[in-house]
C-alpha atoms as a PDB file:
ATOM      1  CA  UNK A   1      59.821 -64.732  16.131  1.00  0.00           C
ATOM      2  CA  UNK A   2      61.051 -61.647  17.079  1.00  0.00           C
ATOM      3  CA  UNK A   3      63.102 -60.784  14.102  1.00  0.00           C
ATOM      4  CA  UNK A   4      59.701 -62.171  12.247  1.00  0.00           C
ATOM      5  CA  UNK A   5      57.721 -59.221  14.261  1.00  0.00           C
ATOM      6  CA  UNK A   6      60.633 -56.269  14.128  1.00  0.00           C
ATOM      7  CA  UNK A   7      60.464 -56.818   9.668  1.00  0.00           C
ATOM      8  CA  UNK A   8      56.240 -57.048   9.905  1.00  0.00           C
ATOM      9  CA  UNK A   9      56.239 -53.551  12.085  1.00  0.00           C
ATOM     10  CA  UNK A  10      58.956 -51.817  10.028  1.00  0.00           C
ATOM     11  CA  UNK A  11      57.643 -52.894   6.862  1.00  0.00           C
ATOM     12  CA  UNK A  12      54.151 -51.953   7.662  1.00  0.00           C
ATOM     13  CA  UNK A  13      56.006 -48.493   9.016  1.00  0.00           C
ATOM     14  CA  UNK A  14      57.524 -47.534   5.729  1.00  0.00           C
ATOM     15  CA  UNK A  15      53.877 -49.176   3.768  1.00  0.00           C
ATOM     16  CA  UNK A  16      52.713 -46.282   5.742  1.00  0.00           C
ATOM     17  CA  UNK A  17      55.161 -43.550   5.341  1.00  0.00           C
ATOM     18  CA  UNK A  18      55.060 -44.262   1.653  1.00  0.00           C
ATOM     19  CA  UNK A  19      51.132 -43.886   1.636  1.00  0.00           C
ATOM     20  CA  UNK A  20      51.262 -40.574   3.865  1.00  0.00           C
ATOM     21  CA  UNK A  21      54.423 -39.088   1.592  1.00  0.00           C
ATOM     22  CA  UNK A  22      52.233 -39.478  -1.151  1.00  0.00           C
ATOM     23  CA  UNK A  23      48.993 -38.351  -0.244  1.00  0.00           C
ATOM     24  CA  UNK A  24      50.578 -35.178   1.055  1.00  0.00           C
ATOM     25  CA  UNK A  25      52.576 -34.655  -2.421  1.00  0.00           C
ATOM     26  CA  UNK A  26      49.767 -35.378  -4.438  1.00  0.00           C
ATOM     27  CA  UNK A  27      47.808 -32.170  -2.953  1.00  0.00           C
ATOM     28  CA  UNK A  28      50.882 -30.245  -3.654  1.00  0.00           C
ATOM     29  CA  UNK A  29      50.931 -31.950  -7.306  1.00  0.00           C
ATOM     30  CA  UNK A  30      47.824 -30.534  -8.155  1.00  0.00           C
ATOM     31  CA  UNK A  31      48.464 -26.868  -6.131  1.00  0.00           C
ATOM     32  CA  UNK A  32      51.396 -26.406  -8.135  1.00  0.00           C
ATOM     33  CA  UNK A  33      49.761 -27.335 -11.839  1.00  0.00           C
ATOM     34  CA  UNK A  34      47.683 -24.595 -10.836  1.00  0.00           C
ATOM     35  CA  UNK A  35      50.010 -22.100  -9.666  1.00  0.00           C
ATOM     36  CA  UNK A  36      51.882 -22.659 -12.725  1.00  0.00           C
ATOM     37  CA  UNK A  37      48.959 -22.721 -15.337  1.00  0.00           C
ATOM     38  CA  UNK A  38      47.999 -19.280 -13.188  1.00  0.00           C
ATOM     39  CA  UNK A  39      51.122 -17.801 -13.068  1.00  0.00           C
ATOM     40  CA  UNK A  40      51.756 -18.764 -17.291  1.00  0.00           C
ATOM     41  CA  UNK A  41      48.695 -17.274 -18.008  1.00  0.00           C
ATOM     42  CA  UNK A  42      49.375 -13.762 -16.929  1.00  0.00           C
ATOM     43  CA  UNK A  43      52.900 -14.203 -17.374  1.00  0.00           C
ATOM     44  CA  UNK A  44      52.680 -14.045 -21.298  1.00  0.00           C
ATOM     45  CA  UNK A  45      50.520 -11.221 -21.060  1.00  0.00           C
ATOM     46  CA  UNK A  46      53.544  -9.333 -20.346  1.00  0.00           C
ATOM     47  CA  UNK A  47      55.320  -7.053 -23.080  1.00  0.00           C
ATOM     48  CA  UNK A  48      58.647  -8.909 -23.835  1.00  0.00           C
ATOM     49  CA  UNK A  49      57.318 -12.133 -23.079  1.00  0.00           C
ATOM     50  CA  UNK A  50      56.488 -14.653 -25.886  1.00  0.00           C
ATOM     51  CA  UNK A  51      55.393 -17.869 -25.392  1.00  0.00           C
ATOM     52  CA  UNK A  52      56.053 -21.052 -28.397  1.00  0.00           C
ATOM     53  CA  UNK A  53      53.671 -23.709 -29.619  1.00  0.00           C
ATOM     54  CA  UNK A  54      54.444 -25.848 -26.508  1.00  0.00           C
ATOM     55  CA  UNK A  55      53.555 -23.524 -23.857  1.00  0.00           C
ATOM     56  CA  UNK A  56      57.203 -22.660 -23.652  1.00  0.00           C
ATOM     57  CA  UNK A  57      57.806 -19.157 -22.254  1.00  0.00           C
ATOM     58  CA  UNK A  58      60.633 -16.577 -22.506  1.00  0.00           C
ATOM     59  CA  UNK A  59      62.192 -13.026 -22.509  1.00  0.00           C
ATOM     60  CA  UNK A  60      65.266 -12.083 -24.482  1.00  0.00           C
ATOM     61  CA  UNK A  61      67.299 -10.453 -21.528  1.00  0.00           C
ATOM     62  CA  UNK A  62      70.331 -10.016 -24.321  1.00  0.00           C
ATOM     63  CA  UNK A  63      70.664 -10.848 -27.814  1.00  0.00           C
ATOM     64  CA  UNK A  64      73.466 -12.406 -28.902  1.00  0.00           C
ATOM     65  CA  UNK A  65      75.461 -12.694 -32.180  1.00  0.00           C
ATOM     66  CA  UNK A  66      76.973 -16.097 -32.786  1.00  0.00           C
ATOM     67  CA  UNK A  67      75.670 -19.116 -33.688  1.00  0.00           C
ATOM     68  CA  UNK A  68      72.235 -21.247 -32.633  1.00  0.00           C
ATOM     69  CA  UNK A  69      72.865 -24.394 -31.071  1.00  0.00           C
ATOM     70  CA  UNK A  70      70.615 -27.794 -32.978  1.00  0.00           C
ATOM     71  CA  UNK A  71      69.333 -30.242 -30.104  1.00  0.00           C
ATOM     72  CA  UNK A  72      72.371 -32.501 -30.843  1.00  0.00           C
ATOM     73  CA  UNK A  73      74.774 -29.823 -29.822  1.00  0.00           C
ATOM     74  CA  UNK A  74      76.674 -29.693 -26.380  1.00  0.00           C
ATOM     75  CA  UNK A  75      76.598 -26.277 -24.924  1.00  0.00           C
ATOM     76  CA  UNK A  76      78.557 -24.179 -22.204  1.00  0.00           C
ATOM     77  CA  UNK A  77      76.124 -22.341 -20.257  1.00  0.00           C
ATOM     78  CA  UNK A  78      75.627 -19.528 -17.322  1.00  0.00           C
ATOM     79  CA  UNK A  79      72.337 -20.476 -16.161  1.00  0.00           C
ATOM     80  CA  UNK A  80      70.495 -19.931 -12.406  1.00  0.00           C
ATOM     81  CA  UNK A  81      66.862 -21.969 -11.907  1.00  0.00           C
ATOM     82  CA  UNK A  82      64.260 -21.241  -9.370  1.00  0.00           C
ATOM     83  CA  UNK A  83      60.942 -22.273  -8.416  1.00  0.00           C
ATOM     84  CA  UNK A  84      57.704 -19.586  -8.965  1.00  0.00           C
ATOM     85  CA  UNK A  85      58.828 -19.056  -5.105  1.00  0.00           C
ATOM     86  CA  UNK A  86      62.323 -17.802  -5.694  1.00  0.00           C
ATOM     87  CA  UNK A  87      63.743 -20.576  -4.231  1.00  0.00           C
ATOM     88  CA  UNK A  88      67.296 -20.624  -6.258  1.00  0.00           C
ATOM     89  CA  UNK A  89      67.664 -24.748  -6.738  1.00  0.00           C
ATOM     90  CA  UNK A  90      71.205 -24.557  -9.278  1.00  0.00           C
ATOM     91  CA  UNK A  91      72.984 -21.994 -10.460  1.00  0.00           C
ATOM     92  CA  UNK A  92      76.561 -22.124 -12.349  1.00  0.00           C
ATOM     93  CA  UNK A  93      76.576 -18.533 -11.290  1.00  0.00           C
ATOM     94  CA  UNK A  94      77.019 -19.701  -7.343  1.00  0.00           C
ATOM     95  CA  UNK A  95      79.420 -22.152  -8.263  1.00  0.00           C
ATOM     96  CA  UNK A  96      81.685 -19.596 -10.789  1.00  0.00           C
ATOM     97  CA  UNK A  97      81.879 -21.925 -13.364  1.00  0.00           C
ATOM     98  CA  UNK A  98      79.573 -22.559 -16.426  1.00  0.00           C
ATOM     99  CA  UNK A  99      78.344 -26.024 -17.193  1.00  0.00           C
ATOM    100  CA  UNK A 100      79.049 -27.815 -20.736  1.00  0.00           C
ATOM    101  CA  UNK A 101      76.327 -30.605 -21.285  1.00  0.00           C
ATOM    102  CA  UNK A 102      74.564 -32.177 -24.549  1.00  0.00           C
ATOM    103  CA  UNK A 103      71.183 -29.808 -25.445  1.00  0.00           C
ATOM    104  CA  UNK A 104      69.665 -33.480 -25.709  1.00  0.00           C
ATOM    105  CA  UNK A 105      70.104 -34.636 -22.454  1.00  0.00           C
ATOM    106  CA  UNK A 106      67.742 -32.020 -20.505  1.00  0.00           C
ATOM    107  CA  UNK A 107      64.511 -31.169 -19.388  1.00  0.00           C
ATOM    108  CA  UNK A 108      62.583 -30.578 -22.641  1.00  0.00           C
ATOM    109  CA  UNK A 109      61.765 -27.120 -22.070  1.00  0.00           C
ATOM    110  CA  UNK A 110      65.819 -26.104 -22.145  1.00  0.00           C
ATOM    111  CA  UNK A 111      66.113 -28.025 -25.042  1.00  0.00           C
ATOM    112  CA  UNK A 112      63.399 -26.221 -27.253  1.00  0.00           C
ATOM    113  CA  UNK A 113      64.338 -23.092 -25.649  1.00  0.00           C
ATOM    114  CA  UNK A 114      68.183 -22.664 -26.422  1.00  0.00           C
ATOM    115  CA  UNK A 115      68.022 -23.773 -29.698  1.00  0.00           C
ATOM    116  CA  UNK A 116      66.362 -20.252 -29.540  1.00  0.00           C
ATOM    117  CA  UNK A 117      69.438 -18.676 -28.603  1.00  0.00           C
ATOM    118  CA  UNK A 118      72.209 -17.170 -30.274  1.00  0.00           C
ATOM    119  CA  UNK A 119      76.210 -17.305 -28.847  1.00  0.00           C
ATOM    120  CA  UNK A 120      75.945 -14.178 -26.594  1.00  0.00           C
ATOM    121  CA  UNK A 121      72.492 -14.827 -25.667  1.00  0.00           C
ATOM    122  CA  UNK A 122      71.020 -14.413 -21.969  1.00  0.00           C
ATOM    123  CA  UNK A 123      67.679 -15.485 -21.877  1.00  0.00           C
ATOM    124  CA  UNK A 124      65.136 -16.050 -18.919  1.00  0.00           C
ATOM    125  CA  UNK A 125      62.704 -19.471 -19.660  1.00  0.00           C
ATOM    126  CA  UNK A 126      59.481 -19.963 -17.876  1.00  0.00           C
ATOM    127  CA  UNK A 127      59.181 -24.097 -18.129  1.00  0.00           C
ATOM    128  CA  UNK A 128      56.097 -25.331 -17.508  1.00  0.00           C
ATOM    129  CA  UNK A 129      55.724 -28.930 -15.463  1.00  0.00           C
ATOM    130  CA  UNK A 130      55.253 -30.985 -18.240  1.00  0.00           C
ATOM    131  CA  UNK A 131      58.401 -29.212 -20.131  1.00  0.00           C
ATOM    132  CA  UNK A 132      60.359 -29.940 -17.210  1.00  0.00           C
ATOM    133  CA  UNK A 133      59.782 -32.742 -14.602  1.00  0.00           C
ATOM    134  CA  UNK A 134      56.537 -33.545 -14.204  1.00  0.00           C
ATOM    135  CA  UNK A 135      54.534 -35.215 -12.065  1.00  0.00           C
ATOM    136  CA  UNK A 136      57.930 -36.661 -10.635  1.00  0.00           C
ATOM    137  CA  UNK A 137      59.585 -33.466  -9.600  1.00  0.00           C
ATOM    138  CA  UNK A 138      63.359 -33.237  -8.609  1.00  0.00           C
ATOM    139  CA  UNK A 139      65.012 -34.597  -5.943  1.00  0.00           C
ATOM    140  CA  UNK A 140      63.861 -32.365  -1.989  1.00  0.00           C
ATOM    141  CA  UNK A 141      63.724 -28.557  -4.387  1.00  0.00           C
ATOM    142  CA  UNK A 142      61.594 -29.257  -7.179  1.00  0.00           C
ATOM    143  CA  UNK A 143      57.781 -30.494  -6.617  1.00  0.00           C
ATOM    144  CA  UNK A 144      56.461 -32.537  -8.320  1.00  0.00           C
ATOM    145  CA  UNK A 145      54.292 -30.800 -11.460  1.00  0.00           C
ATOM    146  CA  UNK A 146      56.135 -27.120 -10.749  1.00  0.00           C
ATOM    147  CA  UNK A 147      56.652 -24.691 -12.955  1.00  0.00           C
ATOM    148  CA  UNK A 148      60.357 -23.106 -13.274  1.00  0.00           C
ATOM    149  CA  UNK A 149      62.305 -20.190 -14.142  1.00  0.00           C
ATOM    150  CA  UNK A 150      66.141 -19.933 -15.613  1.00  0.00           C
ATOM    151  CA  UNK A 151      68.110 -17.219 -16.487  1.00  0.00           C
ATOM    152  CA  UNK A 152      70.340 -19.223 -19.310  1.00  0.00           C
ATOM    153  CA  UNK A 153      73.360 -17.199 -21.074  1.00  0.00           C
ATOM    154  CA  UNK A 154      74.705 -18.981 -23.647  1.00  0.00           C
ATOM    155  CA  UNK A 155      78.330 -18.828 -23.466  1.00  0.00           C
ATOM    156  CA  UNK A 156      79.494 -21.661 -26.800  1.00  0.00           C
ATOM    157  CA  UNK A 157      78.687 -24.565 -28.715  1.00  0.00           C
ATOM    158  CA  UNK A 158      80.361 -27.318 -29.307  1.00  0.00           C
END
């Protein structure tokens, strides 16, 4: 009976904490679709800054020489991402070593965005939620429906 009474009370304790978690991230959901759809809109109104079809945003920090990568390319990158905040949530720059991964396996806004790029290339992407993770977010640094920025410098294809 006891055991029986320790799983009702801890189950209806995490029922709970699941039910608070998600009523406090769904207010921050919805603050940061706005922040981002704010912070997009006067963002492109900035000289250097064009945005594409699918509300993908970017600067050309360098242009490059060398080849564009097609979505079914691997790539070896440079790249740093941060929230509209600053917060700095990866960056191959802090590690000191670039990161090689398949252009198709991303968040849809890198995708789109360095097939863009030319070898050589340092851009700076502004991803809006639905370009990168959604409603989900990413793991404790990314909220859920946030808008991101990377600095991506695109070192090779392979």
């Amino acid at each position: 009976m006891l055991k029986t009474t320790h799983f009702i009370f801890a189950s209806i304790t995490i029922f709970l904490g699941v039910i608070m978690f998600s009523m406090a991230n769904a207010g921050s959901a919805e603050e940061n679709k706005t922040k981002g759809a704010a912070f997009l809109a006067e963002n492109v109104k900035k000289e250097g800054v064009t945005a594409t079809a699918s509300g993908l945003q970017y600067e050309v920090l360098t242009k490059g020489k060398g080849a564009m990568p097609s979505a079914t390319d691997s790539v070896t990158v440079h790249y740093e991402g941060k929230t509209l905040d600053g917060n700095i949530f990866d960056s191959s720059y802090q590690r000191d070593t670039p990161a090689t991964f398949p252009l198709n396996r991303v968040i849809a806004g890198w995708t789109e965005g360095v097939q863009l790029m030319q070898e050589g290339s340092k851009y700076r992407f502004y991803i809006p939620s639905d370009l990168a993770y959604g409603a989900n977010g990413a793991g404790s640094d990314i909220g859920p429906n946030e808008t991101l920025i990377f600095d991506v410098e695109l070192i090779s294809i392979q």
